[in-house]
N, C-alpha and C. Protein backbone atom coordinates (compact mmCIF):
# COMPACT_ATOMS: atom_id res chain seq x y z
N UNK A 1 -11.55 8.87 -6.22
CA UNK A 1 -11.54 10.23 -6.73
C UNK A 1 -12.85 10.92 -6.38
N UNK A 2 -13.83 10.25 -6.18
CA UNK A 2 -15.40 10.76 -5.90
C UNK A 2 -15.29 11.37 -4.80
N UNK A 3 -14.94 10.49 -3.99
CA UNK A 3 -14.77 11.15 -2.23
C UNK A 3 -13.78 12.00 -1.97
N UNK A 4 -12.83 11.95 -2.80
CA UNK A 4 -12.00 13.28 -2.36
C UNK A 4 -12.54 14.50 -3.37
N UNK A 5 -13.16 14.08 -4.31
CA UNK A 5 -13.94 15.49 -4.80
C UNK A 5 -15.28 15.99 -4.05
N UNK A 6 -15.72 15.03 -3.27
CA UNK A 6 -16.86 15.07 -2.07
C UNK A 6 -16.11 15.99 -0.77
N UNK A 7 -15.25 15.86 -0.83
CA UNK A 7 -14.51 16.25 0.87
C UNK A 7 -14.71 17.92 1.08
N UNK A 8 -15.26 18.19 2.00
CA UNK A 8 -15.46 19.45 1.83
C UNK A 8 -14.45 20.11 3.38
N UNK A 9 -13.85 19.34 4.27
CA UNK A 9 -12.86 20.14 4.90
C UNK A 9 -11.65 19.13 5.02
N UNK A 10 -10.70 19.89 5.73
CA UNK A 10 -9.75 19.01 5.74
C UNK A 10 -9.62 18.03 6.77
N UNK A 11 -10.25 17.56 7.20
CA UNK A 11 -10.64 16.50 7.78
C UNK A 11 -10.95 15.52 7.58
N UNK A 12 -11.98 16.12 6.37
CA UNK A 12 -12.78 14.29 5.49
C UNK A 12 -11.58 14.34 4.38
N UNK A 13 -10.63 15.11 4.05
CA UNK A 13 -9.65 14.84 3.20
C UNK A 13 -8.46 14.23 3.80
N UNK A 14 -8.28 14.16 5.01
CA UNK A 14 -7.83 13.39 5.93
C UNK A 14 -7.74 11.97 6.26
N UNK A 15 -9.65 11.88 6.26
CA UNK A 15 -9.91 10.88 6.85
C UNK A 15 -9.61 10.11 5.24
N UNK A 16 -10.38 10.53 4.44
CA UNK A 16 -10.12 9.57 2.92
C UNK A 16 -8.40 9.37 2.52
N UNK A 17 -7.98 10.44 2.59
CA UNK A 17 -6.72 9.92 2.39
C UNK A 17 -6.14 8.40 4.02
N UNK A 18 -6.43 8.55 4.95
CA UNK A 18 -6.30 8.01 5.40
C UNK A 18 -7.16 6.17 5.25
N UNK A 19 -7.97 6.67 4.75
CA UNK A 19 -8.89 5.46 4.60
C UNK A 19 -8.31 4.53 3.39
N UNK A 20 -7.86 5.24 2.17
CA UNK A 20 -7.38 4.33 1.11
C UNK A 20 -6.09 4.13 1.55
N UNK A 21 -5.29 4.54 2.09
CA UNK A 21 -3.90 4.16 2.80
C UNK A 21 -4.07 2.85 3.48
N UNK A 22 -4.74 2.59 4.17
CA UNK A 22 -4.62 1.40 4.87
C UNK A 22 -5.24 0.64 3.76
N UNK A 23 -6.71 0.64 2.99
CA UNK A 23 -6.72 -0.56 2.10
C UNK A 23 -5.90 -0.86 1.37
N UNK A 24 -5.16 -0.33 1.49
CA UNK A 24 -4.06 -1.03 0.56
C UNK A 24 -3.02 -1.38 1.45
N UNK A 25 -2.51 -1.02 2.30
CA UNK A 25 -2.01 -1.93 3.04
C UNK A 25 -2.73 -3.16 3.76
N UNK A 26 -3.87 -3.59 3.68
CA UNK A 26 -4.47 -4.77 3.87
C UNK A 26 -4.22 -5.55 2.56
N UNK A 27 -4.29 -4.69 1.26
CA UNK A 27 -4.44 -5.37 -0.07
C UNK A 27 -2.82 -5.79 -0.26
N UNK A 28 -1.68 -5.32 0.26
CA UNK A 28 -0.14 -6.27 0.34
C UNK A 28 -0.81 -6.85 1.55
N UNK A 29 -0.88 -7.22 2.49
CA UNK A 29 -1.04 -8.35 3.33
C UNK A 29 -1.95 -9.47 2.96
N UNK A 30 -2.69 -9.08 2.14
CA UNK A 30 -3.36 -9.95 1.31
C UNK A 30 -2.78 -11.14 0.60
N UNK A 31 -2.78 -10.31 -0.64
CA UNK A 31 -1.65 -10.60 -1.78
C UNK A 31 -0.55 -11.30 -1.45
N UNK A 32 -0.07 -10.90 -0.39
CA UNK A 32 1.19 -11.82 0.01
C UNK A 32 0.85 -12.80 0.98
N UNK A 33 0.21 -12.76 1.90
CA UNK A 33 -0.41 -14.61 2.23
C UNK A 33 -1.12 -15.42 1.13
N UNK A 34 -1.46 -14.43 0.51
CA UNK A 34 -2.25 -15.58 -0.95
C UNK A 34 -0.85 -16.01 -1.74
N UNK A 35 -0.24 -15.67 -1.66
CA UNK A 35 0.85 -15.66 -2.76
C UNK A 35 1.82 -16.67 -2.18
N UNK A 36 2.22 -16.50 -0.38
CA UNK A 36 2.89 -17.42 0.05
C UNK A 36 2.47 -18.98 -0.11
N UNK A 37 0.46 -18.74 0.25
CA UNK A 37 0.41 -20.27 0.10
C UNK A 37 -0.10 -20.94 -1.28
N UNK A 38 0.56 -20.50 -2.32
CA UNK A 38 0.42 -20.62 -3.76
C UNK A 38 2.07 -21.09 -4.24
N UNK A 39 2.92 -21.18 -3.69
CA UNK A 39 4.18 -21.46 -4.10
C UNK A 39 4.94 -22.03 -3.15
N UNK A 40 6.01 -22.80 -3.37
CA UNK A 40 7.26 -23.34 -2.70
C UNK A 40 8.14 -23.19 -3.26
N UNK A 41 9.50 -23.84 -1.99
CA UNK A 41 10.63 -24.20 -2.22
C UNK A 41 11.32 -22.89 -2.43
N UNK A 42 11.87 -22.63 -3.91
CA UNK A 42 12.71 -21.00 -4.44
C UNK A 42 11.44 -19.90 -4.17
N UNK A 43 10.76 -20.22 -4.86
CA UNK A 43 9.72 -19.40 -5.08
C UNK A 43 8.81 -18.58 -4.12
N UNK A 44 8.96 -19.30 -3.27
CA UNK A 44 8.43 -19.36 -1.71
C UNK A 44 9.74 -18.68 -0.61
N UNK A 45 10.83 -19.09 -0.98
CA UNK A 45 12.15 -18.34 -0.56
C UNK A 45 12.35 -16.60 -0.73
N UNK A 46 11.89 -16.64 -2.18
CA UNK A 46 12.56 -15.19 -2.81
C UNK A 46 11.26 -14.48 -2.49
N UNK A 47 9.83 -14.63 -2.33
CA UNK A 47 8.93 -13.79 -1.81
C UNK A 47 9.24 -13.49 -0.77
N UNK A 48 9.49 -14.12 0.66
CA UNK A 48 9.68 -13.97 1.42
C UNK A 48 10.67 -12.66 1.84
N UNK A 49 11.62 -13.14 1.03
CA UNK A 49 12.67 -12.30 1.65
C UNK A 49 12.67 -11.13 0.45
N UNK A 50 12.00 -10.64 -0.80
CA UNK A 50 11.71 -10.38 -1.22
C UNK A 50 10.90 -9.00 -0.23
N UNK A 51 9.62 -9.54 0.26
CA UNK A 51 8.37 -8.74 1.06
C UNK A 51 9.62 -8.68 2.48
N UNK A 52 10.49 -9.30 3.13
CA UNK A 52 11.38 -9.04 4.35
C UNK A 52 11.85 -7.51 4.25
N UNK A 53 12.48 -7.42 2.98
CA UNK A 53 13.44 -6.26 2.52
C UNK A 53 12.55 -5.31 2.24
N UNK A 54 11.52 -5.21 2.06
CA UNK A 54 10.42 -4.33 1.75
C UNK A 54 10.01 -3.67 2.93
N UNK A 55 9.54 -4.46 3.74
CA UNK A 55 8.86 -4.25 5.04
C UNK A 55 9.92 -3.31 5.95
N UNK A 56 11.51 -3.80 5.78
CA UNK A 56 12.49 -3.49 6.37
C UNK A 56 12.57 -1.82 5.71
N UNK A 57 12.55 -1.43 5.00
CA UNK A 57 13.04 -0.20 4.30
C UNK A 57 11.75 0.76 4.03
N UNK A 58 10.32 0.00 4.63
CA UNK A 58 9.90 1.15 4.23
C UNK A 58 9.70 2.50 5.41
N UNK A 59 9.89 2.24 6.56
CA UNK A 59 10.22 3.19 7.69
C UNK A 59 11.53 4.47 7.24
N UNK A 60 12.15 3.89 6.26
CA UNK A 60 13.47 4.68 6.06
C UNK A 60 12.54 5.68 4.55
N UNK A 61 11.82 4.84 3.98
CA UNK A 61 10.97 5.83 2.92
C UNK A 61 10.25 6.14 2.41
N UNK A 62 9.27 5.97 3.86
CA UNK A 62 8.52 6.91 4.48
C UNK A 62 8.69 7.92 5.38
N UNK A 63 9.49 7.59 5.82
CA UNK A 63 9.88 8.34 6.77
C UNK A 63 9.00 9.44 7.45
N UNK A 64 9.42 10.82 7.74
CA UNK A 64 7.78 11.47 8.24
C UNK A 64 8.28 12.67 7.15
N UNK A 65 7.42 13.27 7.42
CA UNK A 65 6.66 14.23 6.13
C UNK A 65 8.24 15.25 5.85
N UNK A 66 8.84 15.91 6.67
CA UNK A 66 9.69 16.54 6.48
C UNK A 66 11.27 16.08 6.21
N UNK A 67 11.24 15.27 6.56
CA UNK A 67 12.83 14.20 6.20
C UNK A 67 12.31 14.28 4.67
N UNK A 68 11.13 13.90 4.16
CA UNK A 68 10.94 13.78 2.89
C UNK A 68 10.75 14.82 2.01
N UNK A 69 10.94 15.92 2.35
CA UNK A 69 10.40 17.57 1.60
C UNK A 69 9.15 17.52 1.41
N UNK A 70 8.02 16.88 2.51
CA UNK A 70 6.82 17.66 2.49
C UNK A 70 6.51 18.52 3.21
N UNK A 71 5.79 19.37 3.34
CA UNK A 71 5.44 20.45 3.72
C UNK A 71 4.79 20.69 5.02
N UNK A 72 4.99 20.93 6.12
CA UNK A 72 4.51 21.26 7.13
C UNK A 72 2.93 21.35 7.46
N UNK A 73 2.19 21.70 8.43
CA UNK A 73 0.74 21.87 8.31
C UNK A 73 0.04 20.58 8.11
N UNK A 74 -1.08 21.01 7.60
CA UNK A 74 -2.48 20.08 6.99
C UNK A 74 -2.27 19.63 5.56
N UNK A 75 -1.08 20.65 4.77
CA UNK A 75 -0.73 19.93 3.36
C UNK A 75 0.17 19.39 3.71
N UNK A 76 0.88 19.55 4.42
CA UNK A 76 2.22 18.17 4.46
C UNK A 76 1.36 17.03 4.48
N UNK A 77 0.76 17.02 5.99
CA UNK A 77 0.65 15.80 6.20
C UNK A 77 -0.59 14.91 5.41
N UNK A 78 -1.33 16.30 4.36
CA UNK A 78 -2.15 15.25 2.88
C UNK A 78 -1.39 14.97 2.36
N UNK A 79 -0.26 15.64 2.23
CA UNK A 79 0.88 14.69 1.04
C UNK A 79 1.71 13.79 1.46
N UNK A 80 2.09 13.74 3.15
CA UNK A 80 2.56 12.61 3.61
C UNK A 80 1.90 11.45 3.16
N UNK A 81 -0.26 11.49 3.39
CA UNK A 81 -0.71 10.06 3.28
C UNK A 81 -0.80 9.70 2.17
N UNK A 82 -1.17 10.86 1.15
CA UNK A 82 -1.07 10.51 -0.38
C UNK A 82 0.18 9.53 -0.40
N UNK A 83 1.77 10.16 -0.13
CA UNK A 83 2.86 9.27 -0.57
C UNK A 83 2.64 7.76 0.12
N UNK A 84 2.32 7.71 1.65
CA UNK A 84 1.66 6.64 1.85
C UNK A 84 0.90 5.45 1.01
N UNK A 85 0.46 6.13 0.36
CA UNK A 85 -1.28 5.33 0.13
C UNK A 85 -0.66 5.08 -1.89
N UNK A 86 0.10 5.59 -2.05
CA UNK A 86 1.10 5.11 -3.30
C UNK A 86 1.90 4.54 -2.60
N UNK A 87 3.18 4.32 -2.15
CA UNK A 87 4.15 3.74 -1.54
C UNK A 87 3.16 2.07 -1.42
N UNK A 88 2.02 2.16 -0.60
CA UNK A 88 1.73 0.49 -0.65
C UNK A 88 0.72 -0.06 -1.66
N UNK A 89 0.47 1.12 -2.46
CA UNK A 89 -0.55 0.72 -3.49
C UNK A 89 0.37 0.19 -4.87
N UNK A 90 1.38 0.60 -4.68
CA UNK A 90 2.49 0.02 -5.70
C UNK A 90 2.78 -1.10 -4.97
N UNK A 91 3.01 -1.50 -4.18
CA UNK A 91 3.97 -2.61 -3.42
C UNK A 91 2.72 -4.24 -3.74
N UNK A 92 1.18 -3.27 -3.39
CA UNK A 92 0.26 -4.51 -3.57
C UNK A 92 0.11 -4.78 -5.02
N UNK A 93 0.93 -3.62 -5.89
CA UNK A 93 0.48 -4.20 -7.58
C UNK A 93 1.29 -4.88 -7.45
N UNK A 94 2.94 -5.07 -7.15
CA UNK A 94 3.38 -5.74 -7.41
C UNK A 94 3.32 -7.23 -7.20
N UNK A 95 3.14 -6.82 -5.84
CA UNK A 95 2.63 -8.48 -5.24
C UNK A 95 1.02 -9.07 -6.19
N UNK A 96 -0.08 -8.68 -6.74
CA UNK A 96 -0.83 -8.51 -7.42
C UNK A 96 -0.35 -8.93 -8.86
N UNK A 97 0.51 -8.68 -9.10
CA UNK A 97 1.07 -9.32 -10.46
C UNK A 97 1.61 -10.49 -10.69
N UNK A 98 2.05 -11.02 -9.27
CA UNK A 98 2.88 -12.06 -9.29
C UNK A 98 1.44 -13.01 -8.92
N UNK A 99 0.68 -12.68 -8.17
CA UNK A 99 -0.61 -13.56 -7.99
C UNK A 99 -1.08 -13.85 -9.38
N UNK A 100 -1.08 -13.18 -10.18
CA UNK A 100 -2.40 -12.62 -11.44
C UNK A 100 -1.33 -14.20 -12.07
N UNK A 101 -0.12 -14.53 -12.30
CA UNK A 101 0.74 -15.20 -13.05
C UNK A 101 0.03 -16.58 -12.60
N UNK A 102 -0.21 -16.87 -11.32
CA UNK A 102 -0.37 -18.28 -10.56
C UNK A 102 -2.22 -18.46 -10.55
N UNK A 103 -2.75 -16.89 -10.13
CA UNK A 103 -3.86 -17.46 -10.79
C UNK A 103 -4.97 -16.23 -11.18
N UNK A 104 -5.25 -16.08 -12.03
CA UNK A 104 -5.43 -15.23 -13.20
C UNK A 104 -7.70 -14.81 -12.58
N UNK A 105 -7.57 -15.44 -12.11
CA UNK A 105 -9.21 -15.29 -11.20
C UNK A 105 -8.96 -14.43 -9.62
N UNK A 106 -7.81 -14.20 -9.50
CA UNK A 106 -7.63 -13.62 -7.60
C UNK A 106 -8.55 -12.95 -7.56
N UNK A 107 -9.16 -12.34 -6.48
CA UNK A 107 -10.07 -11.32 -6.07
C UNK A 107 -9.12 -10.44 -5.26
N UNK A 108 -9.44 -9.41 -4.99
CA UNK A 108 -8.93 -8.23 -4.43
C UNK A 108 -9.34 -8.52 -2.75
N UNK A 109 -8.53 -8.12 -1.80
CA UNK A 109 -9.50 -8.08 -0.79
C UNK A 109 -10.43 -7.52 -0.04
N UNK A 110 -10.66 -6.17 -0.49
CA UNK A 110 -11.81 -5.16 -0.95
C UNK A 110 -12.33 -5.15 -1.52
N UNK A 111 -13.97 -5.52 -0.89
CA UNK A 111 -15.16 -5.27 -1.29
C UNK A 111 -15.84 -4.33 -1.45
N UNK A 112 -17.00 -3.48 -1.80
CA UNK A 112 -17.75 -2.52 -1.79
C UNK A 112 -19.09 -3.10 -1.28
């Protein structure tokens, strides 16, 4: 929230929205190799295909800014990465929750 109250064109509001979008898509790629090699057998089955079906559907919703009713321009495409940067910031809580169950110490994989 600092840096996007720091951003003074739309560019660095760009770039930040773009910047927390991907940590969090590192933070599900994370989460889910930590998570794969923390379980077997079922458990190890239903993540899998679990994160398969995920991975598979999110091209369909995400899709690009206007299939989705965002807005054209420099605000579409901040609200395209915003939906982005939620779309995998939910996906890593979830996976994040299921870690937190197996082991309650995880670290994030973002540092400062």
């Amino acid at each position: 929230a600092a840096e996007a109250e720091d951003a003074a064109t739309t560019r660095e509001m760009l770039e930040i929205s773009r910047k927390y979008r991907d940590l969090w898509k590192e933070e599900v790629d994370s989460a889910y190799q930590r998570l794969l090699s923390m379980v077997t057998g079922e458990a190890y089955d239903q993540i899998k295909k679990e994160q398969s079906q995920w991975v598979a559907q999110t091209p369909g919703l995400l899709g690009s800014g206007e299939e989705n009713g965002v807005g054209a321009g420099t605000t579409g495409i901040l609200e395209q990465m915003n939906r982005e940067m939620v779309y995998y910031r939910s996906r890593a809580a979830t996976l994040y929750s299921q870690l937190y169950q197996l082991d309650p110490t995880f670290t994030f994989a973002y540092s400062e």
